[in-house]
Protein backbone atom coordinates (compact mmCIF):
# COMPACT_ATOMS: atom_id res chain seq x y z
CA UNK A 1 0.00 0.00 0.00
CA UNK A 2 1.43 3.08 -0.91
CA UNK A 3 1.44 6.38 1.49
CA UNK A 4 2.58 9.25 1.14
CA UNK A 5 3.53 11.85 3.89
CA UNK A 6 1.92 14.83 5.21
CA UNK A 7 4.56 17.03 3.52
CA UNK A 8 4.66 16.01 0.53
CA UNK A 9 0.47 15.73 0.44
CA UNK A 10 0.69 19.30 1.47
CA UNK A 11 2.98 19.97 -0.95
CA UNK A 12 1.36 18.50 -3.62
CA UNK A 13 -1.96 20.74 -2.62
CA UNK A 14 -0.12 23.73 -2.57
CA UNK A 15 1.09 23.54 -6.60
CA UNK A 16 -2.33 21.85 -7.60
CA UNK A 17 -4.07 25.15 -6.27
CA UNK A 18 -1.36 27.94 -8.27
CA UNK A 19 -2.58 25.77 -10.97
CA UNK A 20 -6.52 24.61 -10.91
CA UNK A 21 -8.45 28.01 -10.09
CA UNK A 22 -6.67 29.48 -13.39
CA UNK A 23 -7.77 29.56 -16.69
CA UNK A 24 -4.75 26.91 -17.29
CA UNK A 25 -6.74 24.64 -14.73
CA UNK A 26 -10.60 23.84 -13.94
CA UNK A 27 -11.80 26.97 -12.95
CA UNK A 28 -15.51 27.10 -12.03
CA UNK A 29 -17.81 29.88 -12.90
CA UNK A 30 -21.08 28.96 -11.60
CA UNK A 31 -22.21 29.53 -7.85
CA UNK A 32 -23.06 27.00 -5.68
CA UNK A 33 -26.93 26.17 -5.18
CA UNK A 34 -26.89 25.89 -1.36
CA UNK A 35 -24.98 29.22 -1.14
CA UNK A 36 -27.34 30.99 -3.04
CA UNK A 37 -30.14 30.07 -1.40
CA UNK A 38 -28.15 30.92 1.95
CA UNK A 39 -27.51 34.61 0.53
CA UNK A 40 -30.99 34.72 0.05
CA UNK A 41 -31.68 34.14 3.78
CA UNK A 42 -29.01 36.41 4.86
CA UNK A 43 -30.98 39.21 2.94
CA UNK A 44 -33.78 38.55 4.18
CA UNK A 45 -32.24 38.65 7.45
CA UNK A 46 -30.70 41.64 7.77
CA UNK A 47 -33.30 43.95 6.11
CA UNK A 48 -35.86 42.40 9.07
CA UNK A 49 -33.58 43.62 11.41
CA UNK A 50 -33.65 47.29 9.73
CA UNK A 51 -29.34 46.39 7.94
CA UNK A 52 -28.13 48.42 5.00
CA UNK A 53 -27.24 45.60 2.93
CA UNK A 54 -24.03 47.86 1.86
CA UNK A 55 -22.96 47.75 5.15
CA UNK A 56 -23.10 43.57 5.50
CA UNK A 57 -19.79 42.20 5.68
CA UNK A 58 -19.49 38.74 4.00
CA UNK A 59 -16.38 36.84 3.75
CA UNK A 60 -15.33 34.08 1.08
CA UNK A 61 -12.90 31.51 2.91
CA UNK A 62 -10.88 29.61 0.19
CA UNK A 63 -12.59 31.36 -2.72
CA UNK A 64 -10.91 29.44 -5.70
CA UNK A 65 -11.68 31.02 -8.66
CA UNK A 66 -14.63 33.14 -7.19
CA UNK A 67 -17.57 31.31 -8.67
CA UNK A 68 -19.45 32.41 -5.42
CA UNK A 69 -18.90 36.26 -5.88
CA UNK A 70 -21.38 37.41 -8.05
CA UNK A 71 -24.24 37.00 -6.25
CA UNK A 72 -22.32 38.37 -2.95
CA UNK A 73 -22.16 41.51 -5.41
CA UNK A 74 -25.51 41.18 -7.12
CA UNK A 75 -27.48 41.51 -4.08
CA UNK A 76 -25.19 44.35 -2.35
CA UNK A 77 -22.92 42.92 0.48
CA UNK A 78 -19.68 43.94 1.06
CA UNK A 79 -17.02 41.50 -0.22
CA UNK A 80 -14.03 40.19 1.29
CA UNK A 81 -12.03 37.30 -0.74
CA UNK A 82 -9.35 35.01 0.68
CA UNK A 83 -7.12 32.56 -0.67
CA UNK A 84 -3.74 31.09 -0.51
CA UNK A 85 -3.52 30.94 -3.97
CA UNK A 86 -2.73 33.81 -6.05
CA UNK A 87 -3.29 32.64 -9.37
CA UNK A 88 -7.04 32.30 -8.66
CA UNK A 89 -7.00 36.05 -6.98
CA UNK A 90 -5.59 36.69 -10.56
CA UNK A 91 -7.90 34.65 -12.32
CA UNK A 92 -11.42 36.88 -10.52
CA UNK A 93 -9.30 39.97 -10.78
CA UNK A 94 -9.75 39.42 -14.47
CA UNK A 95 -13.04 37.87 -15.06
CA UNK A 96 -15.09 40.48 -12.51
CA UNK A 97 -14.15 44.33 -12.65
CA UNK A 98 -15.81 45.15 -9.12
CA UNK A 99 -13.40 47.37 -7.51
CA UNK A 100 -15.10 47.12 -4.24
CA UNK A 101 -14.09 43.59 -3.38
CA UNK A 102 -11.44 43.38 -0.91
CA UNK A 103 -8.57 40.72 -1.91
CA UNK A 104 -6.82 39.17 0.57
CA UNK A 105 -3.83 36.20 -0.61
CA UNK A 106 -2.96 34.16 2.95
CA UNK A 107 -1.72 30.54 3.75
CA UNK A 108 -4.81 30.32 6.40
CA UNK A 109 -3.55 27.11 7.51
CA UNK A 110 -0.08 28.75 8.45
CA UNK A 111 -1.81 31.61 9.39
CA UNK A 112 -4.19 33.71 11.55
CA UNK A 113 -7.16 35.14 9.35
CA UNK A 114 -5.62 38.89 8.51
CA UNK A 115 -9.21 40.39 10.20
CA UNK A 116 -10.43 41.85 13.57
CA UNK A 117 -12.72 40.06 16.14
CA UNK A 118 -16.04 40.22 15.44
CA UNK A 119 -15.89 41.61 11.58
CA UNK A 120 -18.14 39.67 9.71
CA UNK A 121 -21.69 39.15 9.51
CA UNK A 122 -21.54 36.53 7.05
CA UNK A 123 -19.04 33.80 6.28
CA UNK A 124 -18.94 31.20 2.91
CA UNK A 125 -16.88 28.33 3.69
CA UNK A 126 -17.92 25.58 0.44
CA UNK A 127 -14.67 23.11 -0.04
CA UNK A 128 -12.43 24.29 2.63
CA UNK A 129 -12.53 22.58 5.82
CA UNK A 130 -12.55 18.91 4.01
CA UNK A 131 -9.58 20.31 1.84
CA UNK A 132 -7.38 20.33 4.30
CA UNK A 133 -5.98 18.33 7.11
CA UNK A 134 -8.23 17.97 10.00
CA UNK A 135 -6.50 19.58 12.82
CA UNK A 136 -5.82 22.70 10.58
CA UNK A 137 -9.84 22.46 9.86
CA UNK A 138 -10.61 23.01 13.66
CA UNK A 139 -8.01 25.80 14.26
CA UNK A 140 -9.19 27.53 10.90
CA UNK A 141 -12.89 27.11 12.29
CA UNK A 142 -11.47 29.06 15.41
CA UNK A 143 -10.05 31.46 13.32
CA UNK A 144 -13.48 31.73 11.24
CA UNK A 145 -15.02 32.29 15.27
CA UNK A 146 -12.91 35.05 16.08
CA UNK A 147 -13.73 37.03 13.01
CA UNK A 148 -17.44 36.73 13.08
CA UNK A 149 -20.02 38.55 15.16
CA UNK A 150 -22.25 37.02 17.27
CA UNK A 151 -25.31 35.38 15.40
CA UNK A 152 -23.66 36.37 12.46
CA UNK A 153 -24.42 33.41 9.88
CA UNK A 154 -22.22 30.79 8.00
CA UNK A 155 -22.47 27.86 4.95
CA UNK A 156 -20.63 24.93 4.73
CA UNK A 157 -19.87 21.86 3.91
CA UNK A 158 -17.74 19.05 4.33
CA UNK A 159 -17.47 15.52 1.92
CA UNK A 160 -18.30 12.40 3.92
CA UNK A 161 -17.32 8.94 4.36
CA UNK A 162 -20.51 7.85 2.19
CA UNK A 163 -17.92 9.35 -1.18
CA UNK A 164 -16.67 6.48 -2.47
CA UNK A 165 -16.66 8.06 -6.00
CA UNK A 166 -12.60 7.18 -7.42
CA UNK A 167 -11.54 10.80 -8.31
CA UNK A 168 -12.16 11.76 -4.98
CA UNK A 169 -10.45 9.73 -3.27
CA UNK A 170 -6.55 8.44 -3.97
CA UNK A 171 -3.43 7.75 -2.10
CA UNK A 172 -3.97 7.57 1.92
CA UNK A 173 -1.95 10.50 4.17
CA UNK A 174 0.21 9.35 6.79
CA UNK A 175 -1.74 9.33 10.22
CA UNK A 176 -4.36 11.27 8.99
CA UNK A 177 -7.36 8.66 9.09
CA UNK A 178 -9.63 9.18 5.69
CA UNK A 179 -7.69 11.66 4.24
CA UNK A 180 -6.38 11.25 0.79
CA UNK A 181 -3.82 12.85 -1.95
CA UNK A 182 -6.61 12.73 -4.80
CA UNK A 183 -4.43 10.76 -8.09
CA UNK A 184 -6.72 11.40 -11.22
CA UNK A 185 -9.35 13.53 -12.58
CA UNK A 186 -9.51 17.50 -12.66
CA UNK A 187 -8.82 17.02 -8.86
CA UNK A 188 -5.27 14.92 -8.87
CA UNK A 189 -2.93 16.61 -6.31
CA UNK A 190 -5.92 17.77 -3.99
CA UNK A 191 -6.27 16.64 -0.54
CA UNK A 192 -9.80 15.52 0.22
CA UNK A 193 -10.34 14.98 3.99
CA UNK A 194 -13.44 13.10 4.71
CA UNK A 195 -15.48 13.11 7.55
CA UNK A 196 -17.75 10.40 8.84
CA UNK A 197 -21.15 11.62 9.18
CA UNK A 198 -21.55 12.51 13.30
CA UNK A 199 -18.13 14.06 13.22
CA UNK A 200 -19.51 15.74 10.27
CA UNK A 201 -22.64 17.23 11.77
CA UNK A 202 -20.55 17.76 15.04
CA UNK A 203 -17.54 19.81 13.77
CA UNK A 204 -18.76 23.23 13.78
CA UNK A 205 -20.68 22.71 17.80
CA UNK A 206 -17.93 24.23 19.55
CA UNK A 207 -17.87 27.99 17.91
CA UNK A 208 -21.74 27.59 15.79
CA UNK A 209 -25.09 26.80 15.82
CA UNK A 210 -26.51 23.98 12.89
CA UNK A 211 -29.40 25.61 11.93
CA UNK A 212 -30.15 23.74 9.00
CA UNK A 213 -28.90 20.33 7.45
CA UNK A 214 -28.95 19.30 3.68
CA UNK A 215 -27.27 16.19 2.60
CA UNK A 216 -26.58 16.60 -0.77
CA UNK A 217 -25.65 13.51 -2.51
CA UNK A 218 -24.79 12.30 -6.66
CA UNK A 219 -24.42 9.13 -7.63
CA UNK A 220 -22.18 7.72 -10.77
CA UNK A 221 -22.92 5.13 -12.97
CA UNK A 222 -24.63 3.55 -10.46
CA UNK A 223 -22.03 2.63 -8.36
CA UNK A 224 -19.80 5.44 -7.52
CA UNK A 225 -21.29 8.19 -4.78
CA UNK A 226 -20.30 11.72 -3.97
CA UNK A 227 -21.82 12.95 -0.22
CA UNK A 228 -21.60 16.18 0.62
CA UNK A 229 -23.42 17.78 4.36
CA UNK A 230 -24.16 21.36 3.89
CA UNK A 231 -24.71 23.59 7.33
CA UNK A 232 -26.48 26.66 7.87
CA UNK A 233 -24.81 27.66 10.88
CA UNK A 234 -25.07 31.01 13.38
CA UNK A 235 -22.00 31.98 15.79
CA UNK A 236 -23.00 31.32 19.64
């Protein structure tokens, strides 16, 4: 059995992302379903509560290649993007001439979130915790604490255990237990960190609320499975 070691998994992640969110990789354009629909809450949210939409901070955590942005924009928030890839940054930079989003490039596993306490009102976090190694998940949901206000809202989502689907999957990460260096598809060189289902629904509880669950699942050829849990979430 061949396994490879955190470093060079790492590694590996690092050069796939300078790579994938650029029009040289798979860049995605499209925003995600469940975020949408979680924007649309948000709205309604805040203008219940008497908000200038304007003044709504939301934060994109790992933003890729931005395919969540427009409707941040469309419906008036205030934009903050981070990644730790620059090419991507470059990438949005050139496909969406909004001079009001705020651009942020940072190796959040290395380090601290470059925010204050209690900035944001809103936080996207779609393929970011289960991208990375698990203890750098829970300090980076820490970090994702400290910068949000209280009852300020989050999305998320994390790939399960259920995945059994082969480009997801790949070569197995020393002592980190079902965590993988992804070896083919658009997604070779990614590290894809699943989570059985409890730990799943239980690894936000320390920092957020689960207000909502949606298990989001496709399966492939009738054998292979992608599982996905999507949280709604508020800061305690």
């Amino acid at each position: 059995m061949i396994i490879v070691s955190k470093e060079k998994a790492l590694k590996s992640c690092y050069n796939f992302w300078q790579v994938h969110n650029t029009e040289k990789g798979f860049p995605e354009n499209y925003p995600d379903e469940e975020v949408v629909r979680f924007l649309m809450r948000l709205k309604s949210y805040y203008l219940k509560r008497g908000k200038n939409l304007k003044d709504i901070k939301i934060l994109d955590l790992g933003t890729g290649s931005g395919k969540n942005i427009q409707p941040v924009l469309d419906l008036g928030f205030k934009l903050y993007v981070i990644d730790w890839s620059n090419g991507g940054l470059k990438y949005i930079k050139k496909r969406i001439k909004n001079k009001k989003i705020n651009f942020s490039c940072v190796d959040f596993v290395k380090r601290k979130l470059p925010y204050k306490d209690n900035f944001f009102d809103g936080v996207i976090a779609v393929q970011v915790f289960d991208h990375i190694f698990k203890e750098d998940a829970s300090n980076l949901l820490k970090e994702v604490s400290r910068v949000s206000k209280k009852n300020s809202m989050m999305i998320s989502n994390l790939m399960t255990t259920n995945t059994n689907k082969k480009n997801r999957l790949g070569i197995k990460i020393k002592n980190e237990k079902n965590t993988y260096l992804v070896k083919t598809g658009n997604s070779a060189g990614e590290i894809h960190s699943l989570f059985p289902r409890r730990q799943a629904k239980n690894f936000y509880s320390k920092y957020f609320l689960t207000t909502d669950i949606v298990d989001y699942s496709v399966v492939y050829n009738k054998r292979e499975k992608l599982n996905f849990q999507y949280c709604n979430l508020k800061k305690k």
